[in-house]
C-alpha atoms as a PDB file:
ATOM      1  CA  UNK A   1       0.000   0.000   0.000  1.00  0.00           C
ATOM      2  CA  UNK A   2       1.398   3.353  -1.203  1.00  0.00           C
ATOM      3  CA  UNK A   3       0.174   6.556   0.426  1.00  0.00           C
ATOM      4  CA  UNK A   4       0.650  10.858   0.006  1.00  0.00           C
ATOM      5  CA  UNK A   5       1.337  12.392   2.669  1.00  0.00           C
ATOM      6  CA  UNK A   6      -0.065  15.431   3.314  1.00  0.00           C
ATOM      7  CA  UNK A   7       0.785  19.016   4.201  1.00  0.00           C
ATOM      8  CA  UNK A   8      -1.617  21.314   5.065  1.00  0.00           C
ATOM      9  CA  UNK A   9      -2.271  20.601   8.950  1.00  0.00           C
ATOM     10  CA  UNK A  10      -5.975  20.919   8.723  1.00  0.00           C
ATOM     11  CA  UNK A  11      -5.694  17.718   6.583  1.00  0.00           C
ATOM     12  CA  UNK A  12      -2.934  15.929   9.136  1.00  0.00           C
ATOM     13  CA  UNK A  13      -5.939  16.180  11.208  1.00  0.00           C
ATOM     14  CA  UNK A  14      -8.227  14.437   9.905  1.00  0.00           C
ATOM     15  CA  UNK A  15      -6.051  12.115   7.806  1.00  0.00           C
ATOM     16  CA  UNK A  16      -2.714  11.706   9.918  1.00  0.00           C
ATOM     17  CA  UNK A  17      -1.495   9.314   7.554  1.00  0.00           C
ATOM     18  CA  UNK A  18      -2.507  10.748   4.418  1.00  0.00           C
ATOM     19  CA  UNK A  19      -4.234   9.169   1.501  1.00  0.00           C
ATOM     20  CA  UNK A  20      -3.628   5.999  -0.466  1.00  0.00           C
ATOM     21  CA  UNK A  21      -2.698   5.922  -4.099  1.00  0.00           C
ATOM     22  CA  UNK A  22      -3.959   5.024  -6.336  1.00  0.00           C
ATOM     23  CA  UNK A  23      -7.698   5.873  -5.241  1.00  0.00           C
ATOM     24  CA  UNK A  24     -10.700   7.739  -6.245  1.00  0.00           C
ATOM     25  CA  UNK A  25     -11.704  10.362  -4.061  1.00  0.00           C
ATOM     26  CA  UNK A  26     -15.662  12.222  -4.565  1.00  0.00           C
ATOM     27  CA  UNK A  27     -15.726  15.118  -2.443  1.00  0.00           C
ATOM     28  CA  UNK A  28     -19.285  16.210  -2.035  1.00  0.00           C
ATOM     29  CA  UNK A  29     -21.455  19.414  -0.770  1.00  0.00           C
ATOM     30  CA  UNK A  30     -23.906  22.364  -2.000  1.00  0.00           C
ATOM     31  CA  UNK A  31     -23.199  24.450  -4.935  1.00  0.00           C
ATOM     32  CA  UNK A  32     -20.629  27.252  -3.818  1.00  0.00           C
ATOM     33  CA  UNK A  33     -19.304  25.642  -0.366  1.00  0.00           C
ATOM     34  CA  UNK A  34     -15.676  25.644  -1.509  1.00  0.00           C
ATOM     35  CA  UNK A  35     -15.241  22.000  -2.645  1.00  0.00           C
ATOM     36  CA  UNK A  36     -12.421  23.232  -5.525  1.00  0.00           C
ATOM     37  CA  UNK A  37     -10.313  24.945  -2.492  1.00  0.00           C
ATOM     38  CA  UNK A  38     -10.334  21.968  -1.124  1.00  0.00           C
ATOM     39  CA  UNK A  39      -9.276  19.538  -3.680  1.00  0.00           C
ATOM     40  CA  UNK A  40      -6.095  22.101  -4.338  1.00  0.00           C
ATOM     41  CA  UNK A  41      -4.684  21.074  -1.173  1.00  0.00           C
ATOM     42  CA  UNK A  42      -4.207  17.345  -1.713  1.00  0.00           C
ATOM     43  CA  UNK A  43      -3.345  18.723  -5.898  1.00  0.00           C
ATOM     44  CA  UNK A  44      -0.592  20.900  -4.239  1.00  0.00           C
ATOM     45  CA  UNK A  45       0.486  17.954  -1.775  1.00  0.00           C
ATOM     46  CA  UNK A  46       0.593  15.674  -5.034  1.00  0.00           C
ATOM     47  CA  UNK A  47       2.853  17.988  -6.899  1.00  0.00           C
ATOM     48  CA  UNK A  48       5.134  18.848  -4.353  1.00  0.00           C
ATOM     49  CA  UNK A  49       5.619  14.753  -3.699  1.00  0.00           C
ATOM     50  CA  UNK A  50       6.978  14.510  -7.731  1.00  0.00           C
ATOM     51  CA  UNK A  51       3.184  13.419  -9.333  1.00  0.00           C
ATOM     52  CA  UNK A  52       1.992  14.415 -12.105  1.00  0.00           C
ATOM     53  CA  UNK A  53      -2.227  15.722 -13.146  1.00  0.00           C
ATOM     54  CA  UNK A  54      -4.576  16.405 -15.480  1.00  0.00           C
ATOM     55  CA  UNK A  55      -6.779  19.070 -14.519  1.00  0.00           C
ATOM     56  CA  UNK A  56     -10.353  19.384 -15.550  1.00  0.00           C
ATOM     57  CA  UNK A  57     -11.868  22.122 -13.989  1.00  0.00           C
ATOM     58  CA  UNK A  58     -15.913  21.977 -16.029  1.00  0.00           C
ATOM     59  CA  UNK A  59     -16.785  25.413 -14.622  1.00  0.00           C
ATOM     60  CA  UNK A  60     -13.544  27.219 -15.051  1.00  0.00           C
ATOM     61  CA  UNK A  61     -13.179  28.382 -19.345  1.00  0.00           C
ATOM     62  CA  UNK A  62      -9.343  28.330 -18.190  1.00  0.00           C
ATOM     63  CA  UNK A  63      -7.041  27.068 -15.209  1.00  0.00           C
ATOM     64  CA  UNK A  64      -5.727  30.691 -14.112  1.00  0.00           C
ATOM     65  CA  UNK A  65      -8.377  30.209 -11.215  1.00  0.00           C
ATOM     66  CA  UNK A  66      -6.562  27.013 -10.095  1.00  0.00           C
ATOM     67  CA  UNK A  67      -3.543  28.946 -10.712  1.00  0.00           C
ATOM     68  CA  UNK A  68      -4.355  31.334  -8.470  1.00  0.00           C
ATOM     69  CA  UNK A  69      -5.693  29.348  -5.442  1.00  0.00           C
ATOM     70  CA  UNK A  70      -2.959  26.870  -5.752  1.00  0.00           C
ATOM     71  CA  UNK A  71      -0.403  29.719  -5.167  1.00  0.00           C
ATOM     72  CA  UNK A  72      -2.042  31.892  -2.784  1.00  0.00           C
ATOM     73  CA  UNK A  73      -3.534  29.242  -0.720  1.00  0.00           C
ATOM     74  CA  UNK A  74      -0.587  26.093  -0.951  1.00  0.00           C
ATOM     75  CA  UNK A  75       2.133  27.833  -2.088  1.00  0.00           C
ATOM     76  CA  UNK A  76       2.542  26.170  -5.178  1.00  0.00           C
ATOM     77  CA  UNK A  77       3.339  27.600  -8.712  1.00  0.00           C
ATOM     78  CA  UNK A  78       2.103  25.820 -11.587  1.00  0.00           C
ATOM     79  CA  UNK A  79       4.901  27.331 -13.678  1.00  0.00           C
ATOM     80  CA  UNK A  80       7.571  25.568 -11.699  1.00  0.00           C
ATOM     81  CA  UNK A  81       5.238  21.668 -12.662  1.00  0.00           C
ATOM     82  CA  UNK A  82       5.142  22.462 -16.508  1.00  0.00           C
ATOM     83  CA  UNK A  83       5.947  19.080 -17.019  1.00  0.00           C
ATOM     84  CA  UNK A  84       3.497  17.212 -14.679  1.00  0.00           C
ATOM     85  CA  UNK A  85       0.541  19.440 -15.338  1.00  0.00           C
ATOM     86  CA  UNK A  86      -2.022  19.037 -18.062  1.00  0.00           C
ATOM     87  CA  UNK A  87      -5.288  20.342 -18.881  1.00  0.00           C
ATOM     88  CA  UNK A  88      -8.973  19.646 -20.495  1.00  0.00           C
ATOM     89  CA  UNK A  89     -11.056  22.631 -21.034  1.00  0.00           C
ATOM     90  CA  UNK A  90     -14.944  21.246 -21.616  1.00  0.00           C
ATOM     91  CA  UNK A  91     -15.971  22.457 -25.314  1.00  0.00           C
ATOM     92  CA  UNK A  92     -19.732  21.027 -25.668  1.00  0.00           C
ATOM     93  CA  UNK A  93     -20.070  22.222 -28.854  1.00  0.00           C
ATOM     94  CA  UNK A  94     -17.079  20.027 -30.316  1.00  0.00           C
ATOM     95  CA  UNK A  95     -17.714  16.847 -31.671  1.00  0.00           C
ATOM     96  CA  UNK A  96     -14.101  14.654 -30.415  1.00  0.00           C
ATOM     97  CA  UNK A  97     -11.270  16.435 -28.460  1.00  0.00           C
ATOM     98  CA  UNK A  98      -7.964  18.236 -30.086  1.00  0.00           C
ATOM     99  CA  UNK A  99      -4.832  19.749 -28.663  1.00  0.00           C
ATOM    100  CA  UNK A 100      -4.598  23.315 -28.580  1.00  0.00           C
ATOM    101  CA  UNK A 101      -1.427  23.720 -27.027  1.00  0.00           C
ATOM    102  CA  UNK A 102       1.934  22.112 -25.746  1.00  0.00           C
ATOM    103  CA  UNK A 103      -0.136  21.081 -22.271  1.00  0.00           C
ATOM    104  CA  UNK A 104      -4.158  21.498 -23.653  1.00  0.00           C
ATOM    105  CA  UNK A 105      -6.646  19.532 -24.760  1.00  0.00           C
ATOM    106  CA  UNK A 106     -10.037  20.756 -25.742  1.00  0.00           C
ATOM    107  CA  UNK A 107     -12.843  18.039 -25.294  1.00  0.00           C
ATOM    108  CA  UNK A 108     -16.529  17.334 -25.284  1.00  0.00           C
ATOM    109  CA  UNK A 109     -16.840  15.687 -21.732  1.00  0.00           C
ATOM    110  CA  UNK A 110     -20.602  14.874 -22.665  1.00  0.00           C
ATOM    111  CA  UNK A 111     -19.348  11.932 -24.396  1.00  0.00           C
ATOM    112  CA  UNK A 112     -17.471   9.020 -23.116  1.00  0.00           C
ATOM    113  CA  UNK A 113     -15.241   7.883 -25.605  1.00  0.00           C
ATOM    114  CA  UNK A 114     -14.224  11.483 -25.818  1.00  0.00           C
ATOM    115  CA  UNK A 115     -13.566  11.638 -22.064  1.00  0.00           C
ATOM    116  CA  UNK A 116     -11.353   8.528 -22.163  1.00  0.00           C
ATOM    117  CA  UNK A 117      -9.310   9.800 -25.327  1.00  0.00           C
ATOM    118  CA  UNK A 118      -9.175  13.296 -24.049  1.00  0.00           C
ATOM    119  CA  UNK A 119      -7.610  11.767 -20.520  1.00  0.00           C
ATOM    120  CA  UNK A 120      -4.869   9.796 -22.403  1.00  0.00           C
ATOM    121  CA  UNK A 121      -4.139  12.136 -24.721  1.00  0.00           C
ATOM    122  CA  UNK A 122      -3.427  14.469 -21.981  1.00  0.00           C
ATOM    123  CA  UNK A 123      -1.619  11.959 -19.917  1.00  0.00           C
ATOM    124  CA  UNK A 124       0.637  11.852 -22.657  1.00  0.00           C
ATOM    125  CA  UNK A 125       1.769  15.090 -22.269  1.00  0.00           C
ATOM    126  CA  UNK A 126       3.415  14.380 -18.463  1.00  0.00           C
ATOM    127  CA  UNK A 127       6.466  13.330 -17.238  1.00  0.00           C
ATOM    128  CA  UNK A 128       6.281  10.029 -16.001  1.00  0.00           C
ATOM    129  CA  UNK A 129       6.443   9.861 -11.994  1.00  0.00           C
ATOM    130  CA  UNK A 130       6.454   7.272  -9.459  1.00  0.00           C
ATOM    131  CA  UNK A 131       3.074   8.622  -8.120  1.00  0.00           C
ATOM    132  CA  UNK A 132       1.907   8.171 -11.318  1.00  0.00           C
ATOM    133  CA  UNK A 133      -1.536  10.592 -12.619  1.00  0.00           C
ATOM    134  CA  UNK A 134      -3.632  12.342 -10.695  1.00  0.00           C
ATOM    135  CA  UNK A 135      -6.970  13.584 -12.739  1.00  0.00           C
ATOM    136  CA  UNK A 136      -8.641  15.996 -10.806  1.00  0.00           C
ATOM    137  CA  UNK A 137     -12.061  17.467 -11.804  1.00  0.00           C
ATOM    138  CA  UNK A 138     -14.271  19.921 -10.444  1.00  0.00           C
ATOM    139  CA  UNK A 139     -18.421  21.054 -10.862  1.00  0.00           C
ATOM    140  CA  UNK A 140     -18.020  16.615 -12.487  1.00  0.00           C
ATOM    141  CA  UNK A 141     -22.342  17.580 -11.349  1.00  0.00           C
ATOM    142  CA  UNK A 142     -22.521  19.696 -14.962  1.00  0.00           C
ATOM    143  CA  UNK A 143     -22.554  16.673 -16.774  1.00  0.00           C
ATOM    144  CA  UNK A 144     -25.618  15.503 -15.357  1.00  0.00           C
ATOM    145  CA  UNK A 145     -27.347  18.821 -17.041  1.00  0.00           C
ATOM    146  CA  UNK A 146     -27.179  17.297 -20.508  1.00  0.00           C
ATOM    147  CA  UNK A 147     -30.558  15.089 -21.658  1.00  0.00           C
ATOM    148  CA  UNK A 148     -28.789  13.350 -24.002  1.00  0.00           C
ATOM    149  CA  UNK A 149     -25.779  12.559 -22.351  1.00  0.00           C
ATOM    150  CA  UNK A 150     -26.770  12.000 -18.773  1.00  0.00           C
ATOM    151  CA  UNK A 151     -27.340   8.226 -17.859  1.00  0.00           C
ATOM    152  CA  UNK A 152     -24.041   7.336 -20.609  1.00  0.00           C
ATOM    153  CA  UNK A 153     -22.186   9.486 -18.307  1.00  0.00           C
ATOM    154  CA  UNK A 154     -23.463   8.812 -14.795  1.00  0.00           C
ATOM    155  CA  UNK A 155     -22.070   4.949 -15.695  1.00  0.00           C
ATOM    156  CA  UNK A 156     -19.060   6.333 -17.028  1.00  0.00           C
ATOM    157  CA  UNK A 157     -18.065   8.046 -14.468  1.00  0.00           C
ATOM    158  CA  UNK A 158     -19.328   5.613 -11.832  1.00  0.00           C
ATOM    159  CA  UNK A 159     -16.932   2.654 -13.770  1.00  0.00           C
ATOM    160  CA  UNK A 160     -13.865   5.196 -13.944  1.00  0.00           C
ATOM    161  CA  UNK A 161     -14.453   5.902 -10.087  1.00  0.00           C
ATOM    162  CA  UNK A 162     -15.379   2.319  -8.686  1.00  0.00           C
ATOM    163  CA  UNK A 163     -12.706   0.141 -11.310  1.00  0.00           C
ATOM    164  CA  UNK A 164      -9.808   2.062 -12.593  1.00  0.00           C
ATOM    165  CA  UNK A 165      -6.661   2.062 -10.628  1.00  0.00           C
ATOM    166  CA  UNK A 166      -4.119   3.260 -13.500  1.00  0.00           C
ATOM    167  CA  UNK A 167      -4.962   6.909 -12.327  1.00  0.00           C
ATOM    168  CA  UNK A 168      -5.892   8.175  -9.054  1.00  0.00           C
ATOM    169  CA  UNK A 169      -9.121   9.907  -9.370  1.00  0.00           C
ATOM    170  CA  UNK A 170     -10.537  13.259  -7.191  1.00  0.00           C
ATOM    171  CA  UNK A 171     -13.619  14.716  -8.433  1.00  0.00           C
ATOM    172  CA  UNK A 172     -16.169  17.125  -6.855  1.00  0.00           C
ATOM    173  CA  UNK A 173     -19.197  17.479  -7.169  1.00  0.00           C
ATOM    174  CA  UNK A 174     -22.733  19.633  -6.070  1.00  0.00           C
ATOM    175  CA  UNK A 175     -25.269  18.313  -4.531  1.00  0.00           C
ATOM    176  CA  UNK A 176     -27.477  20.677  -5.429  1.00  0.00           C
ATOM    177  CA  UNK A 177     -29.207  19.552  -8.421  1.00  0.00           C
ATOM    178  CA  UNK A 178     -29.243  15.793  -9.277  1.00  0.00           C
ATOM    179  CA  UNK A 179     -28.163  14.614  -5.987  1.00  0.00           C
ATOM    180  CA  UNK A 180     -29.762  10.908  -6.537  1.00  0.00           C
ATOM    181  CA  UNK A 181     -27.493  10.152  -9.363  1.00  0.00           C
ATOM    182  CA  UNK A 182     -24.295  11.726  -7.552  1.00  0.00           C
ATOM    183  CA  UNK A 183     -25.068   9.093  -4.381  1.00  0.00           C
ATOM    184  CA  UNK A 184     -24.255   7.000  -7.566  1.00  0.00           C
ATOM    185  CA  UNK A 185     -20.734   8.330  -7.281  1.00  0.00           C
ATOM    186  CA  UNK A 186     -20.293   8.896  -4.175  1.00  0.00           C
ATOM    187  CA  UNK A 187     -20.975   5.371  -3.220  1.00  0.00           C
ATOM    188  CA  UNK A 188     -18.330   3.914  -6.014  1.00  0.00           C
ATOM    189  CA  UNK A 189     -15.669   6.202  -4.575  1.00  0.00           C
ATOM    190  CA  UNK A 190     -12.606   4.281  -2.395  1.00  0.00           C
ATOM    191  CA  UNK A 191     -12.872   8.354  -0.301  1.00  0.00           C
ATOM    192  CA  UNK A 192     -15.622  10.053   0.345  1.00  0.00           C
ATOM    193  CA  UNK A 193     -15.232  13.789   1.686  1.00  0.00           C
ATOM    194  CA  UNK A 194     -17.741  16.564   2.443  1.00  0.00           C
ATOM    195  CA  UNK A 195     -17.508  20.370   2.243  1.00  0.00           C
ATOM    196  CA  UNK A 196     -20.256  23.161   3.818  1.00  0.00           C
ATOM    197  CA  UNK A 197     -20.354  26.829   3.918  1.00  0.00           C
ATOM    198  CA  UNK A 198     -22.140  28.557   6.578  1.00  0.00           C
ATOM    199  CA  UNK A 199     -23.272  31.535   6.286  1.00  0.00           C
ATOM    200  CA  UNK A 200     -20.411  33.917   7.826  1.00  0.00           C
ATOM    201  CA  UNK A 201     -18.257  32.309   4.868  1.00  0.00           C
ATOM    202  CA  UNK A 202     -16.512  29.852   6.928  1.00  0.00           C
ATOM    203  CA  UNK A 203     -15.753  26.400   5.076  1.00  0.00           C
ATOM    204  CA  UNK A 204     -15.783  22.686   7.175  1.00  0.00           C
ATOM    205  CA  UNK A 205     -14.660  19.943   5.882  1.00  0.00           C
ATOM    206  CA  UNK A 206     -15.121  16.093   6.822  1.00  0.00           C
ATOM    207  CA  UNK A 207     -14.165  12.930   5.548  1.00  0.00           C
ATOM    208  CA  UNK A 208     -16.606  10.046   5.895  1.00  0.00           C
ATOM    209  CA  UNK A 209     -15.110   7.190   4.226  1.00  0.00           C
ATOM    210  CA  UNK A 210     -11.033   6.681   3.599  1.00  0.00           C
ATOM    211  CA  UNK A 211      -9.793   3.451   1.793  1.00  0.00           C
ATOM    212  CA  UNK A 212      -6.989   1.664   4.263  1.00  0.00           C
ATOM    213  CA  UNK A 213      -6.201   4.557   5.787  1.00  0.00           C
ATOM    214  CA  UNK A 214      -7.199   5.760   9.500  1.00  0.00           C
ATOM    215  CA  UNK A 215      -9.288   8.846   9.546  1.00  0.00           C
ATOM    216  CA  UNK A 216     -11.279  11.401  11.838  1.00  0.00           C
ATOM    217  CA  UNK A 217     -15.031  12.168  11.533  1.00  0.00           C
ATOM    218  CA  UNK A 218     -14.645  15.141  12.792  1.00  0.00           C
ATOM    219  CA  UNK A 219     -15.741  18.407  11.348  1.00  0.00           C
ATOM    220  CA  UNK A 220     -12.273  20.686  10.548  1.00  0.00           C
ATOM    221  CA  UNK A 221     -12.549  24.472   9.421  1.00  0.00           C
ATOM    222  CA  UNK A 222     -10.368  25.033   6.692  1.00  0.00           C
ATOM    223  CA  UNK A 223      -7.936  27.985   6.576  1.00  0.00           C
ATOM    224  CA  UNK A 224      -9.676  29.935   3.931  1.00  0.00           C
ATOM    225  CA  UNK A 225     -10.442  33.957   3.499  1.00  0.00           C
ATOM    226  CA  UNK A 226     -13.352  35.298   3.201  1.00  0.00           C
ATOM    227  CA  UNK A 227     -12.359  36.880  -0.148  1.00  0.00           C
ATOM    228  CA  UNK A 228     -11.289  33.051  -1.451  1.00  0.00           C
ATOM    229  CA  UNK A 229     -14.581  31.779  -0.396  1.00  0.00           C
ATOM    230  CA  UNK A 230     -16.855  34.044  -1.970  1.00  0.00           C
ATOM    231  CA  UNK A 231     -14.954  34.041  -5.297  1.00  0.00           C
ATOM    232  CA  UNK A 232     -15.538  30.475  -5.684  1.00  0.00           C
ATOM    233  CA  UNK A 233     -19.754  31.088  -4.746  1.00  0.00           C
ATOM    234  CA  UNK A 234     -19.162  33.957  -7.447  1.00  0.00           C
ATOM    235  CA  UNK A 235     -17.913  31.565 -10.544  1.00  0.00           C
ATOM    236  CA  UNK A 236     -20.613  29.141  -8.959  1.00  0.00           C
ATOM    237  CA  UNK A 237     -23.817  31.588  -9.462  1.00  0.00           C
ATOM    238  CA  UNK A 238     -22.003  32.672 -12.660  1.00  0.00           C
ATOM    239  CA  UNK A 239     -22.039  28.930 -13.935  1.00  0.00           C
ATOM    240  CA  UNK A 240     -25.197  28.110 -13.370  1.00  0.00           C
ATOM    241  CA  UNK A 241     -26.575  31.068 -15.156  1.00  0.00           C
ATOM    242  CA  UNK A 242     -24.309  30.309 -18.270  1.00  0.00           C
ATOM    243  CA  UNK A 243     -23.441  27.020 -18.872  1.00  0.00           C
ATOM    244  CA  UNK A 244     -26.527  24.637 -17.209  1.00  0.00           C
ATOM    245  CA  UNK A 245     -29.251  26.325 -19.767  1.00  0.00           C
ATOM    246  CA  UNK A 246     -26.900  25.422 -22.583  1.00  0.00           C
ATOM    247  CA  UNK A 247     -25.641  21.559 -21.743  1.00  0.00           C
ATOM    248  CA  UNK A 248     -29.992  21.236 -21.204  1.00  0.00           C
ATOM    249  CA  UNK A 249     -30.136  21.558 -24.449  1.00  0.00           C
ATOM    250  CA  UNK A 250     -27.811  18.940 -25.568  1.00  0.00           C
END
């Protein structure tokens, strides 16, 4: 058993002896309750231990918002990883995936043969490491949106989460809207991990279940400003007001 240890101290807390790889992890909450944050610590942890990831981030047109938290919040510049980093920017209105730069692949996730070429294509583009590939998705709920698309990617997803160990896996997801077929993945998941906001902006974060690893139940506040926090409800409202008309459509 191989496992990450991590280093933000709010995590040592509830995981003192990290997280196993490879794994899939769903971490789960309302829309806007700082789930992305979140995943950056155990993306910055990943990096800094020589592992390489493919970034997904559905709501995000671009990374620099990753970019940002992950150097403001974990100290970690994405410049100094240009070798272990890749990214898939979600392009609905495409029909397969291409590359659009040294480190980019544009995809429509709706599909799942373009999800699984998309992935590899992109793990192409990293330096091996002993870690191996972390793929690390965010808003993984505005699939769900699409008619067309919905059940072929609900068991998808579910198979990617519950069977395949050549990656490690961290996804998060709202609860929001849909939250019947998400049990779907949270269930499948080796980790399962929760996020809330109250109301005075403060984020808490639990874990619930933790593949062969010891773990507390109990509630931690993470480290997060204000300002942080409410960006990331911001890009959530903005989203939902964008994007979810147009994938119900498809």
């Amino acid at each position: 058993m191989d496992t990450l240890k991590l280093e933000e101290k709010w995590l040592q807390e509830t995981l003192p002896e990290g997280i196993v790889y490879p794994s899939s992890t769903v971490i789960s909450g309302p829309g806007g309750s700082g789930k992305p944050l979140v995943e950056y610590a155990f993306v910055a942890s990943w990096l800094k231990a020589g592992g390489s990831v493919i970034s997904i981030p559905l709501q995000y047109p671009t990374m620099e918002m990753g970019k940002t938290a992950l150097k403001d919040l974990y100290r970690v510049d994405l410049s100094d990883y240009e070798n272990h980093v890749s990214y898939i920017q979600f392009e609905p209105d495409m029909d397969k995936h291409e590359e659009i730069g040294k480190n980019t692949v544009k995809a429509n996730l709706l599909k799942p043969e373009v999800w699984k070429s998309a992935v590899e294509t992109a793990n192409n583009m990293l330096e091996p490491s002993e870690l191996g590939t972390l793929v690390f998705g965010s808003a993984l709920n505005l699939l769900l949106f699409s008619p067309t698309y919905r059940q072929g990617m609900l068991n998808y997803i579910t198979e990617v989460i519950k069977s395949d160990k050549s990656k490690s896996y961290m996804f998060s997801v709202s609860t929001s809207a849909f939250a019947d077929e998400i049990k779907q993945w949270e269930e499948a998941a080796d980790n399962l991990m929760f996020t809330r906001m109250e109301d005075n902006m403060s984020l808490f974060f639990s874990v619930c279940r933790m593949k062969e690893v010891p773990f507390s139940t109990e509630e931690v506040k993470v480290p997060i400003s204000e300002k942080q926090l409410d960006k990331i409800k911001e890009i959530a409202h903005a989203t939902r007001s964008k994007i979810i008309p147009k994938l119900s459509r498809i």
